[in-house]
N, C-alpha and C. Protein backbone atom coordinates (compact mmCIF):
# COMPACT_ATOMS: atom_id res chain seq x y z
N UNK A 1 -62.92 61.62 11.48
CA UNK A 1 -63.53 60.52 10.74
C UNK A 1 -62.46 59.66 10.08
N UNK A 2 -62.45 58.46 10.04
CA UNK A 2 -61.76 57.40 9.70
C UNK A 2 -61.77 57.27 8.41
N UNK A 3 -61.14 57.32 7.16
CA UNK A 3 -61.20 56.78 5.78
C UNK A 3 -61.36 55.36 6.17
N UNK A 4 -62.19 54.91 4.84
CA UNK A 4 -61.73 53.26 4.77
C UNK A 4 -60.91 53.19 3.53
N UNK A 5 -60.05 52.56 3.65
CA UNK A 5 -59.08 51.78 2.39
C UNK A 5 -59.12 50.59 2.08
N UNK A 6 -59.79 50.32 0.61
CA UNK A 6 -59.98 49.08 0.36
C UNK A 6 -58.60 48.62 -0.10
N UNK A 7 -58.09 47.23 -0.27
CA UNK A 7 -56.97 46.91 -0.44
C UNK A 7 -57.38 45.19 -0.97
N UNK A 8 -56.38 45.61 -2.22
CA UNK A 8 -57.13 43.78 -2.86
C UNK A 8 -55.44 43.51 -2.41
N UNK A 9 -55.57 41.86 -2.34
CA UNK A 9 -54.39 41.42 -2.27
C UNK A 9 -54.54 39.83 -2.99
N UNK A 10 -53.49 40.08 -3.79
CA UNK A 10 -53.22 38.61 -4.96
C UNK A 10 -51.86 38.58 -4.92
N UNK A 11 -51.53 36.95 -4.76
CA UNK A 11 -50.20 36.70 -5.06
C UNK A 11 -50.25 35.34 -5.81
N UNK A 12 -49.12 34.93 -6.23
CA UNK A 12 -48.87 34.01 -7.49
C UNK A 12 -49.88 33.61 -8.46
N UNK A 13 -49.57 35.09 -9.02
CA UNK A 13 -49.93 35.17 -10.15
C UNK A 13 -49.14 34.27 -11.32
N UNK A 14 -47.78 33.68 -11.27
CA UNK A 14 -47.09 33.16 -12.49
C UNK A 14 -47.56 33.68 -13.63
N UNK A 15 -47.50 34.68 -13.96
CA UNK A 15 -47.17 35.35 -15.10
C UNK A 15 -46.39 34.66 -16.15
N UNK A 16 -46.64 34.02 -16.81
CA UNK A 16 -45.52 33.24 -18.24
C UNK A 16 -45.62 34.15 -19.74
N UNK A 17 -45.15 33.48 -20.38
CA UNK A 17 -44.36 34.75 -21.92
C UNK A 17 -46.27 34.30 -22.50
N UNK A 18 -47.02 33.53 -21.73
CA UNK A 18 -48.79 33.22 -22.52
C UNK A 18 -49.37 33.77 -22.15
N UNK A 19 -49.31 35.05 -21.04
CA UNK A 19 -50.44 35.39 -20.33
C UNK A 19 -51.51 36.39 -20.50
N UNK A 20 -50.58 37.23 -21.82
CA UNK A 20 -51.02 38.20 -22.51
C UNK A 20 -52.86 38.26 -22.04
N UNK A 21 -53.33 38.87 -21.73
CA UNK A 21 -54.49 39.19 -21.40
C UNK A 21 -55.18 38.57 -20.46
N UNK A 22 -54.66 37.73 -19.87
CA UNK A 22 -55.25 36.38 -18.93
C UNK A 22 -55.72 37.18 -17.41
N UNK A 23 -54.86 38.36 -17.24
CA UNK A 23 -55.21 38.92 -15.37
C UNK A 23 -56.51 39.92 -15.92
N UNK A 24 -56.61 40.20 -17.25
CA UNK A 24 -57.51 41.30 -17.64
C UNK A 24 -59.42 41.14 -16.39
N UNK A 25 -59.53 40.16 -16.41
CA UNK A 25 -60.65 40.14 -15.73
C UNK A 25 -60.85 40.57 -14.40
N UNK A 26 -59.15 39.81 -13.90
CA UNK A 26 -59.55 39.88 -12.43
C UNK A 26 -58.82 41.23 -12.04
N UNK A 27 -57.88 41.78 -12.83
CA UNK A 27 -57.86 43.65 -12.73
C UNK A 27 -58.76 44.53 -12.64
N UNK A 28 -59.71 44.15 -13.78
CA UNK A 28 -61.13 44.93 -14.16
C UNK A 28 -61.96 45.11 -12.81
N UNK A 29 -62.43 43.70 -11.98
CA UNK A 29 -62.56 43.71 -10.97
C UNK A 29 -62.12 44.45 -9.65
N UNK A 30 -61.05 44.13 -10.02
CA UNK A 30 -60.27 44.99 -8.65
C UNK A 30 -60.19 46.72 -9.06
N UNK A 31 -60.05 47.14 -10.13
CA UNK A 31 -60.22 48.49 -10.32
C UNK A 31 -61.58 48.66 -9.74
N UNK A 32 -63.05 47.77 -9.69
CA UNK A 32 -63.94 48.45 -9.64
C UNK A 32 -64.26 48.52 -7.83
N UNK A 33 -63.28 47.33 -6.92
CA UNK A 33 -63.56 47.54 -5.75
C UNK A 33 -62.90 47.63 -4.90
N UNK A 34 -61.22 48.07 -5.05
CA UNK A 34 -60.15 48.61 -4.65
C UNK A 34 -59.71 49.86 -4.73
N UNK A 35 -58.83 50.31 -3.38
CA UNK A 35 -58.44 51.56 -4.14
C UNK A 35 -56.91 51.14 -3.80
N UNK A 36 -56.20 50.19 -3.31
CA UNK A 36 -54.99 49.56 -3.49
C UNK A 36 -54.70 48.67 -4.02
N UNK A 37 -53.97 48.13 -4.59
CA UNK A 37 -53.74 46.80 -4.94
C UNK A 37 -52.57 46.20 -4.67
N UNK A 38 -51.65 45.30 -3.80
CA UNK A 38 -51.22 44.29 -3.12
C UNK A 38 -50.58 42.92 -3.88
N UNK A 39 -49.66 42.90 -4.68
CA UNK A 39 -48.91 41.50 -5.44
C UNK A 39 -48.09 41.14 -3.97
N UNK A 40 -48.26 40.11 -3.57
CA UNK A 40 -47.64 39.43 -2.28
C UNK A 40 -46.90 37.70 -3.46
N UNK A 41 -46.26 38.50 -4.24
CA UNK A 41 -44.78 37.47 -4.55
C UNK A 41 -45.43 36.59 -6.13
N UNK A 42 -44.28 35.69 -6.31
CA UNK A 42 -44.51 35.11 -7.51
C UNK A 42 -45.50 35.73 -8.67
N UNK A 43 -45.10 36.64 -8.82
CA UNK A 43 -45.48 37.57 -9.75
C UNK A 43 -45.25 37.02 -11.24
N UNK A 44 -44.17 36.78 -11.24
CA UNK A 44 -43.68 35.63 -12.54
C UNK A 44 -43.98 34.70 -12.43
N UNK A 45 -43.01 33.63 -13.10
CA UNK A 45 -43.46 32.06 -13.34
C UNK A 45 -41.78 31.74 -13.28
N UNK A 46 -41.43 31.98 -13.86
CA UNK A 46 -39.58 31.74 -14.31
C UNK A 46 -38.89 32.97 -14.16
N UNK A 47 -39.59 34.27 -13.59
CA UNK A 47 -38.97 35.11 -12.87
C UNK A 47 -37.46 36.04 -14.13
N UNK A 48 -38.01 35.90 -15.16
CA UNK A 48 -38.21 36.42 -16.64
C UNK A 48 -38.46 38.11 -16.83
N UNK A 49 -37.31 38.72 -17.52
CA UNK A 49 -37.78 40.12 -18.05
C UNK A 49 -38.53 40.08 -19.25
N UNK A 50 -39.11 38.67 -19.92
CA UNK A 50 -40.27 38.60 -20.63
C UNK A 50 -41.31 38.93 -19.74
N UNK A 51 -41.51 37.94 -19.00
CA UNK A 51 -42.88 37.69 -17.94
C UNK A 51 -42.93 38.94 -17.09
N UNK A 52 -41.54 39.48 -16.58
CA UNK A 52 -42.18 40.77 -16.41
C UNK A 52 -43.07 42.30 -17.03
N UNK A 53 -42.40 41.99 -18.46
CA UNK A 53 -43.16 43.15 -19.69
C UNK A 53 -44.57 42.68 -19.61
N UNK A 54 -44.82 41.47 -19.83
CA UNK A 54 -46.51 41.01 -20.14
C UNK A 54 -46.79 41.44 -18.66
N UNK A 55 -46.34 41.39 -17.37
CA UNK A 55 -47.46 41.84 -16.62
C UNK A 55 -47.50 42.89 -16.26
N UNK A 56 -46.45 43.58 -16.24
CA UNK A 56 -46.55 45.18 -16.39
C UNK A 56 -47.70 45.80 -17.11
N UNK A 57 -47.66 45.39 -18.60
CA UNK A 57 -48.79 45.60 -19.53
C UNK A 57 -49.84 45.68 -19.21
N UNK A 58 -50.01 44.12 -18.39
CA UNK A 58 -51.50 43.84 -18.04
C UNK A 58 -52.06 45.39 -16.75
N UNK A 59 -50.30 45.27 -15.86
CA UNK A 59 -50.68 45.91 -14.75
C UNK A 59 -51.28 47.93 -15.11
N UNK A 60 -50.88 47.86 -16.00
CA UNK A 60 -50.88 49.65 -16.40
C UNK A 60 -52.15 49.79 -16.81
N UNK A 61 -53.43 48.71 -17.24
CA UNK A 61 -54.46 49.51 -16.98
C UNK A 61 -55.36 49.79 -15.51
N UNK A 62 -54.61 49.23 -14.43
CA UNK A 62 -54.33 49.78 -13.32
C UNK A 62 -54.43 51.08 -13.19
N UNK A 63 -55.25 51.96 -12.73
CA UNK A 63 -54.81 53.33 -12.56
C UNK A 63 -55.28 53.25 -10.64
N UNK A 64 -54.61 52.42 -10.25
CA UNK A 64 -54.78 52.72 -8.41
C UNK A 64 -53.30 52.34 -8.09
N UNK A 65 -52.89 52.80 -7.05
CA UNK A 65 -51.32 52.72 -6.27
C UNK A 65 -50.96 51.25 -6.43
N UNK A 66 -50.21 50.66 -6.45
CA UNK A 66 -49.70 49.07 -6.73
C UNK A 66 -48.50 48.47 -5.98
N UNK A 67 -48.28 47.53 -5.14
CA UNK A 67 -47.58 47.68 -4.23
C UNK A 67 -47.16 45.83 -4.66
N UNK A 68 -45.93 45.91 -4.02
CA UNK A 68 -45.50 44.32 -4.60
C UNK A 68 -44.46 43.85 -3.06
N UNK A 69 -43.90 42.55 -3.12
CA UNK A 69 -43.03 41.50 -2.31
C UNK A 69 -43.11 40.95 -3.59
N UNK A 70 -41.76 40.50 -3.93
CA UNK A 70 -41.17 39.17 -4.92
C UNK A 70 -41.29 37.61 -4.14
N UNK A 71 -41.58 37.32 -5.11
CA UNK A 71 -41.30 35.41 -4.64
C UNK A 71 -40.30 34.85 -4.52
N UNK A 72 -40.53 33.32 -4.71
CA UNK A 72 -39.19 33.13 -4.89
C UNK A 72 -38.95 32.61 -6.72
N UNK A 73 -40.29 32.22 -6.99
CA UNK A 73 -40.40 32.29 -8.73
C UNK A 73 -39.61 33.47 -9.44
N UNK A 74 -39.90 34.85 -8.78
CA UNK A 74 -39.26 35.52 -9.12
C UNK A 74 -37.60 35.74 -9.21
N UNK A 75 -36.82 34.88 -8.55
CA UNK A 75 -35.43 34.92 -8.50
C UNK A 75 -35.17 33.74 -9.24
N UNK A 76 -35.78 33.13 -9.49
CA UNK A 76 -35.32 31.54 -10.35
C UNK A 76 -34.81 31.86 -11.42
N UNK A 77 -34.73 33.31 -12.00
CA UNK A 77 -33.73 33.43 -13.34
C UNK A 77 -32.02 33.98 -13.14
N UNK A 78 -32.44 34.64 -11.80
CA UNK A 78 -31.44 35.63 -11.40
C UNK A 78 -31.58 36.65 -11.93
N UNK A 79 -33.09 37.29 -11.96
CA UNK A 79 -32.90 38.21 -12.96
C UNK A 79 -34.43 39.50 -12.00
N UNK A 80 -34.33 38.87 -10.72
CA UNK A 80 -35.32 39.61 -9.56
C UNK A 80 -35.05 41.26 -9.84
N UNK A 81 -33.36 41.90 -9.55
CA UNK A 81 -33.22 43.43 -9.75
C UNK A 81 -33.93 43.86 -11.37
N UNK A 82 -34.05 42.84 -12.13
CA UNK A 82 -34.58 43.57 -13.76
C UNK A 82 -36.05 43.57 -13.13
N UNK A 83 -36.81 42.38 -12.54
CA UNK A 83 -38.25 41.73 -12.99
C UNK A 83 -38.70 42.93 -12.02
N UNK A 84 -37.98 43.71 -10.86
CA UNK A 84 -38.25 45.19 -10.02
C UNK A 84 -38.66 46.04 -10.88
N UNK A 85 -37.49 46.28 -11.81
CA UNK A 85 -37.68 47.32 -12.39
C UNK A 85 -37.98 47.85 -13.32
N UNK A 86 -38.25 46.50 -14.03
CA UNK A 86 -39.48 46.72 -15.39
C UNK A 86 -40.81 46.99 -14.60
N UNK A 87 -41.32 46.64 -13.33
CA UNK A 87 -42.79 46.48 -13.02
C UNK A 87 -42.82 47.95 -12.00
N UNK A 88 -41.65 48.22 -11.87
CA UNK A 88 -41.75 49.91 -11.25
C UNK A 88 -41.68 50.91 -12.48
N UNK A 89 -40.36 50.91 -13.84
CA UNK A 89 -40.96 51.84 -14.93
C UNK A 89 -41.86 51.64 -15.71
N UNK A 90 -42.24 50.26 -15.78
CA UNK A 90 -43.19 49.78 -16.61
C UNK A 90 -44.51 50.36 -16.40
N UNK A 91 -45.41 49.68 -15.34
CA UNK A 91 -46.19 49.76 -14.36
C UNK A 91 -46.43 50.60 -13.30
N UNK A 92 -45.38 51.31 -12.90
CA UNK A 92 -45.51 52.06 -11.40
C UNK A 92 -45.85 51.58 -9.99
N UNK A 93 -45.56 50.12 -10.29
CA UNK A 93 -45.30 48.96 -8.91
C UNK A 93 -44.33 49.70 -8.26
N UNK A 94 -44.54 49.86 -6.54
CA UNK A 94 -43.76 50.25 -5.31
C UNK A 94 -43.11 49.17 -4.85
N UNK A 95 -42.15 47.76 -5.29
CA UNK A 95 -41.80 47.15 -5.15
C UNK A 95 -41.04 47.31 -3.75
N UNK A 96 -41.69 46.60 -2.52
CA UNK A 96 -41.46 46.59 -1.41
C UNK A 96 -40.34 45.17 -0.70
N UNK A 97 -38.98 45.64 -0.13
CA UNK A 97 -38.01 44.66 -0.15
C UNK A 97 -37.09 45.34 1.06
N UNK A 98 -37.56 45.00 2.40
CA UNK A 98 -37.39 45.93 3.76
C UNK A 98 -37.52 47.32 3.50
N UNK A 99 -38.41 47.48 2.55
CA UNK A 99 -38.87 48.95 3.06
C UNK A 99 -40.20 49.16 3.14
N UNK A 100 -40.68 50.68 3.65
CA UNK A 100 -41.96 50.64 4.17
C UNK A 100 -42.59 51.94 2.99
N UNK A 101 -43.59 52.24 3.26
CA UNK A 101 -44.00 53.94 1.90
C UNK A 101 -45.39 53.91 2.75
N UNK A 102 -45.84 55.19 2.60
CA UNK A 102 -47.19 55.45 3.06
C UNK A 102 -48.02 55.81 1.66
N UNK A 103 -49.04 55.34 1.42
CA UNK A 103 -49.68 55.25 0.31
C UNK A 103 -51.19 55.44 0.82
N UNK A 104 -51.79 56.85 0.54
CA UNK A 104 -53.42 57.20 1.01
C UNK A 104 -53.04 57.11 2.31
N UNK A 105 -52.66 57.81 3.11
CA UNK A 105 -52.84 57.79 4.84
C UNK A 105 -52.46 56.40 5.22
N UNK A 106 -51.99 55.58 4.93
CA UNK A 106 -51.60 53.92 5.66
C UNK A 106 -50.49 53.71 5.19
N UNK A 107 -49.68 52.79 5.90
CA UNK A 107 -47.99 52.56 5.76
C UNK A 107 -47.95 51.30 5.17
N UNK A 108 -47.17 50.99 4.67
CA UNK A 108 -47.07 49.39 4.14
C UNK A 108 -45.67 49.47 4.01
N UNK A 109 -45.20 48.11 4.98
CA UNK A 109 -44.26 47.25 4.92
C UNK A 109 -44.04 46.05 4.32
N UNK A 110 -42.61 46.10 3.31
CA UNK A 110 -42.85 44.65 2.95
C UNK A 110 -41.71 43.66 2.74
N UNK A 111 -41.43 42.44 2.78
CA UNK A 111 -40.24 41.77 2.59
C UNK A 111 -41.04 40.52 1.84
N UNK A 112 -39.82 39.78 1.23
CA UNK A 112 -40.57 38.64 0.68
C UNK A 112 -40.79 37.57 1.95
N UNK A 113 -39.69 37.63 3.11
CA UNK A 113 -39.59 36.12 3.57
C UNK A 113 -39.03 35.16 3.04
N UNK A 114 -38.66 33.99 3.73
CA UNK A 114 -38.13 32.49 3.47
C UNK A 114 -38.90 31.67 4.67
N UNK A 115 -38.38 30.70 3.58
CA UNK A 115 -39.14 29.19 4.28
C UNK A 115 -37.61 29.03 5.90
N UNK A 116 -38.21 27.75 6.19
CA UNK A 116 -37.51 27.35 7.49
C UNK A 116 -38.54 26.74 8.49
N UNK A 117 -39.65 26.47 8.13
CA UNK A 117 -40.58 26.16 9.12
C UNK A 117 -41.16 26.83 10.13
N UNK A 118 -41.78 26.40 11.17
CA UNK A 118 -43.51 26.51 12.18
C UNK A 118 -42.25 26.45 13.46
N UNK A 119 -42.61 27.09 14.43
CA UNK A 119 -43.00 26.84 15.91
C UNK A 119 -41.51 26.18 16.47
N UNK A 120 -41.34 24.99 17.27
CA UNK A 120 -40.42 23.67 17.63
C UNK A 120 -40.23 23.71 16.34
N UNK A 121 -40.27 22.92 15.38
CA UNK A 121 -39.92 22.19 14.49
C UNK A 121 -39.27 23.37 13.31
N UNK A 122 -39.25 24.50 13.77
CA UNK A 122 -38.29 25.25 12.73
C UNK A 122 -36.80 24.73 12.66
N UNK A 123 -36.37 25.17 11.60
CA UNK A 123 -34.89 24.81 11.19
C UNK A 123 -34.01 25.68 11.96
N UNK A 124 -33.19 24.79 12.58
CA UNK A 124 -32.11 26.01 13.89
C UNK A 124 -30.47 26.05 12.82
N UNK A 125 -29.56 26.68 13.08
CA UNK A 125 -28.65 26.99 12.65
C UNK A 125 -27.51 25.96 13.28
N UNK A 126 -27.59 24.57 12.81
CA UNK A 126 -26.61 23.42 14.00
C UNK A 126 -26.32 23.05 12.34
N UNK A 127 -24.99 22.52 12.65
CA UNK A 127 -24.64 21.64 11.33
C UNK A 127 -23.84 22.03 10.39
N UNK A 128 -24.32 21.44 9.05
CA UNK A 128 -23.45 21.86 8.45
C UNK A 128 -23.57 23.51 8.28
N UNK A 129 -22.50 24.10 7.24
CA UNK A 129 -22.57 25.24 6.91
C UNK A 129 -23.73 25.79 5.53
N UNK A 130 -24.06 24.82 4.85
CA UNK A 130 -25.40 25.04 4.18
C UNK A 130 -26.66 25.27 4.80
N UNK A 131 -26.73 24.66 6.22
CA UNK A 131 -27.83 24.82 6.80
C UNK A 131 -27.33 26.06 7.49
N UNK A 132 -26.56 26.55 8.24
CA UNK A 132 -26.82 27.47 8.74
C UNK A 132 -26.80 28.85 7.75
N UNK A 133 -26.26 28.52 6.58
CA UNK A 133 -26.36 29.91 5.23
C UNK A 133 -27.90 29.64 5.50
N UNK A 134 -29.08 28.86 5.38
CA UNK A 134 -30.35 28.56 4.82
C UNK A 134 -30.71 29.75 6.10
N UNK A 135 -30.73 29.28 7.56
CA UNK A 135 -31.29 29.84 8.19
C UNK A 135 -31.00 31.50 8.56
N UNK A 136 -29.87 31.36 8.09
CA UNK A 136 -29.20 33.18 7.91
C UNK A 136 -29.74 33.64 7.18
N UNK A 137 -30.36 33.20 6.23
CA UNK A 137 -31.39 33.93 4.99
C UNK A 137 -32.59 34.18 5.54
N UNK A 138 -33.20 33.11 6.32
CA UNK A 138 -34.53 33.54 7.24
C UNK A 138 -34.53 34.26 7.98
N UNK A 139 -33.70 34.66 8.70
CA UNK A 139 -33.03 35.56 9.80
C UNK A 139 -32.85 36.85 9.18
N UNK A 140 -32.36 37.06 8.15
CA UNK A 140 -32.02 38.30 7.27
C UNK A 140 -33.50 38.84 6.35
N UNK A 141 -34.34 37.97 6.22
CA UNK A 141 -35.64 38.57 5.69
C UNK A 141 -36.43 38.91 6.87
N UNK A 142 -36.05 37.83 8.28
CA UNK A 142 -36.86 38.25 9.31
C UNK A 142 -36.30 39.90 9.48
N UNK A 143 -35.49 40.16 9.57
CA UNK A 143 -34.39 41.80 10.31
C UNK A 143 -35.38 42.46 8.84
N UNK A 144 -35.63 42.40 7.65
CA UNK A 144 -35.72 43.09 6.87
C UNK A 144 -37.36 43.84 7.26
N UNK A 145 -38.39 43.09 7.28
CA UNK A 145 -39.51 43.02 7.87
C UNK A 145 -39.64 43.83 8.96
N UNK A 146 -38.68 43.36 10.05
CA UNK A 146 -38.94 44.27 11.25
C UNK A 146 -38.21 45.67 10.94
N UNK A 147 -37.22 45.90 10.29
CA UNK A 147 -36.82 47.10 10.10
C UNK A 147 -37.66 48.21 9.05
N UNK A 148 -38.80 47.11 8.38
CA UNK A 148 -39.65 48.34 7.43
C UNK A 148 -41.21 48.50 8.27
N UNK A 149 -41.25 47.24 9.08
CA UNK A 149 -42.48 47.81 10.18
C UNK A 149 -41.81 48.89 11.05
N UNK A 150 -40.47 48.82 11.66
CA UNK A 150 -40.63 50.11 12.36
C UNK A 150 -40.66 51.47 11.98
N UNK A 151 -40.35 51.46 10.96
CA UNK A 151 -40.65 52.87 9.97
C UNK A 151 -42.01 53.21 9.94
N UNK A 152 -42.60 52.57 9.93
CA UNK A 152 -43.84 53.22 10.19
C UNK A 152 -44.60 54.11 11.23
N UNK A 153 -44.81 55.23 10.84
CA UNK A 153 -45.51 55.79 11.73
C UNK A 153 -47.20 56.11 11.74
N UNK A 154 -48.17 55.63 10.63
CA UNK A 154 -49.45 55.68 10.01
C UNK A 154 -50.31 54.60 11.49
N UNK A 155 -50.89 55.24 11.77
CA UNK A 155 -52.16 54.44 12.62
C UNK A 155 -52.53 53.00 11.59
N UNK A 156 -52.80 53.45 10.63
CA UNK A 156 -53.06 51.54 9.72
C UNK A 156 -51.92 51.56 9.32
N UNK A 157 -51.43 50.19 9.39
CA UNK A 157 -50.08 49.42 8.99
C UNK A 157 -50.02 48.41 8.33
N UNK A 158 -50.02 48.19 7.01
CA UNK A 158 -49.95 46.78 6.48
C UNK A 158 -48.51 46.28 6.02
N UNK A 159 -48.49 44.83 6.20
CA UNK A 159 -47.68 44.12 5.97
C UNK A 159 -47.91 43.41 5.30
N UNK A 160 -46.77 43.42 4.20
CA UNK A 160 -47.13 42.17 2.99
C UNK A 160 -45.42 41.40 2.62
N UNK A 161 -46.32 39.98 2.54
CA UNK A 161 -45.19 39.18 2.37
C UNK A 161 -45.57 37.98 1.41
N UNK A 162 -44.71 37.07 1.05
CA UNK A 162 -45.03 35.97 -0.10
C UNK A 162 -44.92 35.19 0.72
N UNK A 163 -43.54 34.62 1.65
CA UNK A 163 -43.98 33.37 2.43
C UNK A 163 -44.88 33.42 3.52
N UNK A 164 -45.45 32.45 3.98
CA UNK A 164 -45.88 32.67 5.33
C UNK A 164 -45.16 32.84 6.78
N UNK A 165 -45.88 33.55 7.68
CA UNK A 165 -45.29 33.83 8.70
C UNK A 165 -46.04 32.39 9.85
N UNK A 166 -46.72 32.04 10.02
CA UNK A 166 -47.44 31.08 10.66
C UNK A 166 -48.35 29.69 10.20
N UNK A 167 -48.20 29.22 10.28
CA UNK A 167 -48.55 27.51 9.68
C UNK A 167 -49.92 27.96 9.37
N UNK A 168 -51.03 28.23 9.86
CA UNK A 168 -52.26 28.03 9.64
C UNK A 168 -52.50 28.64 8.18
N UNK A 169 -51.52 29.77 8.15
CA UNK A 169 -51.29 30.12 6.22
C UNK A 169 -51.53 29.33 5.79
N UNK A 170 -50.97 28.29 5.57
CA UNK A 170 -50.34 26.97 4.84
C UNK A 170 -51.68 25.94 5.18
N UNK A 171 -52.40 25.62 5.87
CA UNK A 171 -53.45 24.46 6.30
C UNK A 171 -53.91 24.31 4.78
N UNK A 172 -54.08 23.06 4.47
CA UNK A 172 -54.41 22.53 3.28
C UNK A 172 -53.57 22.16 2.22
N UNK A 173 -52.10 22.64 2.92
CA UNK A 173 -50.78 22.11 1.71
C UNK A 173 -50.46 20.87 2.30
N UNK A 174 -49.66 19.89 1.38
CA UNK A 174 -49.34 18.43 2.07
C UNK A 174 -48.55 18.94 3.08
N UNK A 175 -48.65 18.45 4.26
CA UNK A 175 -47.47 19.07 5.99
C UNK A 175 -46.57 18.17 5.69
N UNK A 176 -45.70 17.36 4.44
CA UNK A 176 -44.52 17.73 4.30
C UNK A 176 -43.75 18.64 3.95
N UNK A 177 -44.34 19.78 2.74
CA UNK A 177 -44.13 20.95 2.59
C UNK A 177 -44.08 21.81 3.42
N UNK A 178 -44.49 22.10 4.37
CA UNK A 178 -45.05 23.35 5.23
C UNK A 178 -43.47 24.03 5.75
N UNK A 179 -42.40 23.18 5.60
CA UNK A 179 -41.26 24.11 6.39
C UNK A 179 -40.53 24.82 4.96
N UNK A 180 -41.09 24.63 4.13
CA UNK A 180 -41.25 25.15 2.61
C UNK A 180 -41.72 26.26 2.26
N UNK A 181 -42.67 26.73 3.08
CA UNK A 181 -43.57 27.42 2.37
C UNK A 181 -43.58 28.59 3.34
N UNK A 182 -42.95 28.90 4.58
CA UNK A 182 -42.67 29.95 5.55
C UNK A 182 -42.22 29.36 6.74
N UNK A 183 -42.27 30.34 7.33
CA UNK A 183 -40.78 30.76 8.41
C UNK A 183 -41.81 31.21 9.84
N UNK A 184 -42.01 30.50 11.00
CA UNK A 184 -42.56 31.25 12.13
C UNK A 184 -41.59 32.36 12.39
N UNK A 185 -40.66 32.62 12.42
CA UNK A 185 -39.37 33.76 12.34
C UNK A 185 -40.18 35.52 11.95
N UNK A 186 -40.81 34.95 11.10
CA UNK A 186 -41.73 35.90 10.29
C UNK A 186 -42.63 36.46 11.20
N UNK A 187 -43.10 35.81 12.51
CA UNK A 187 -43.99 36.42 13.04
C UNK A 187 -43.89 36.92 14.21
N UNK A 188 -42.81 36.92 14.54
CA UNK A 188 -41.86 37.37 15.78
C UNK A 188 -42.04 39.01 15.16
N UNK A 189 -41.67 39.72 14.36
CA UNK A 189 -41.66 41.26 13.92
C UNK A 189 -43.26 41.68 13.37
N UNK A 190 -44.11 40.73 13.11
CA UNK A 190 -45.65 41.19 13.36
C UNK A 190 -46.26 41.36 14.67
N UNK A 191 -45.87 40.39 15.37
CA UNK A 191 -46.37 40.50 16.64
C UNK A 191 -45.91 41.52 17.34
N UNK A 192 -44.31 41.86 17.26
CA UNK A 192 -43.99 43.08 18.15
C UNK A 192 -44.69 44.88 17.21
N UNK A 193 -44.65 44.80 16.41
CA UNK A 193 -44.99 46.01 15.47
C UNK A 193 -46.52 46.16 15.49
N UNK A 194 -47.33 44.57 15.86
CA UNK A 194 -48.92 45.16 15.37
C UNK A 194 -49.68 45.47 14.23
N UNK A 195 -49.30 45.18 12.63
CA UNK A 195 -49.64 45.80 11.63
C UNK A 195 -51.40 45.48 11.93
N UNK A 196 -51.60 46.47 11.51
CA UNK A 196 -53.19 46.37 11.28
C UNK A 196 -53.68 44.99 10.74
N UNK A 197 -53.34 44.86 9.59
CA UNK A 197 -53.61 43.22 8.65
C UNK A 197 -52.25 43.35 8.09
N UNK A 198 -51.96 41.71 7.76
CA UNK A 198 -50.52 40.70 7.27
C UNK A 198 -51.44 40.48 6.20
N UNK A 199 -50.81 40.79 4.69
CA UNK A 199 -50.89 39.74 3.68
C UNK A 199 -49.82 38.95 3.39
């Protein structure tokens, strides 16, 4: 017989030094119809070991497994290795960053991703040397991704990420943004691995 595993998944949250009680509702919720719970990035706002204490807080009346990908909000302080590890001692967040954990019988893989664009129109590595650092970063979250899907060995496989892996993510953002907001790169290591569901 098959378990089912419910699994909520929320991302950008922006958490700021105001939020003090603000996720309380939609936690309450998810305690009552989850038995995972899923932060897929921007967890912060300014990516702050303030903003990380307030959501830790919020996150600890949490009593289900808690699983995270950072944003990129989250690095805007330079301060991503603290905003980890206040929300792992804080909280008991499994802060996922090319690696994979099996949590209730199912595997979860996770990386944050980078932008670089869709399909043709992705960003190639020609030019200057800023552009090709940009796309070495997409390339290096792509390797991260595929190296924590293959760890998996669980029949259900989830994958969680903050940017997108495929444009249709994105449908409804202005499509000047869209090579902004994820990386088709991203979906080259879903497609070969199979995860059950991508957040």
């Amino acid at each position: 017989m098959t378990r089912l595993l419910r699994v909520a998944a929320v991302g950008d949250l922006h958490c700021t030094k105001t939020s003090e009680g603000a996720f309380q509702p939609l936690f309450a919720k998810i305690a009552e119809s989850a038995d995972i719970l899923v932060l897929c990035g921007d967890l912060t706002d300014y990516g702050t070991a303030d903003e990380a204490r307030i959501l830790a807080k919020e996150l600890t009346a949490l009593k289900l497994p808690k699983l995270a990908v950072l944003g990129n909000h989250d690095f805007e302080s330079g301060a991503a290795d603290e905003v980890s590890r206040i929300l792992t001692d804080a909280a008991g967040v499994t802060v996922l960053d090319g690696t994979a954990v099996e949590v209730l019988g199912v595997g979860f893989a996770g990386a944050k991703g980078f932008p670089g664009g869709f399909g043709t129109r992705a960003l190639q590595a020609w030019g200057e040397a800023p552009v090709k650092a940009f796309v070495a970063a997409a390339i290096e979250e792509t390797l991260k991704l595929e190296s924590a899907l293959a760890r998996l060995r669980t029949p259900g496989r989830v994958a969680c990420l903050h940017y997108a892996p495929i444009a249709a993510t994105v449908d409804g953002e202005p499509a000047e943004i869209y090579p902004f907001l994820g990386s088709s790169r991203l979906e080259e290591p879903l497609n070969r691995y199979r995860p059950s569901v991508a957040f």
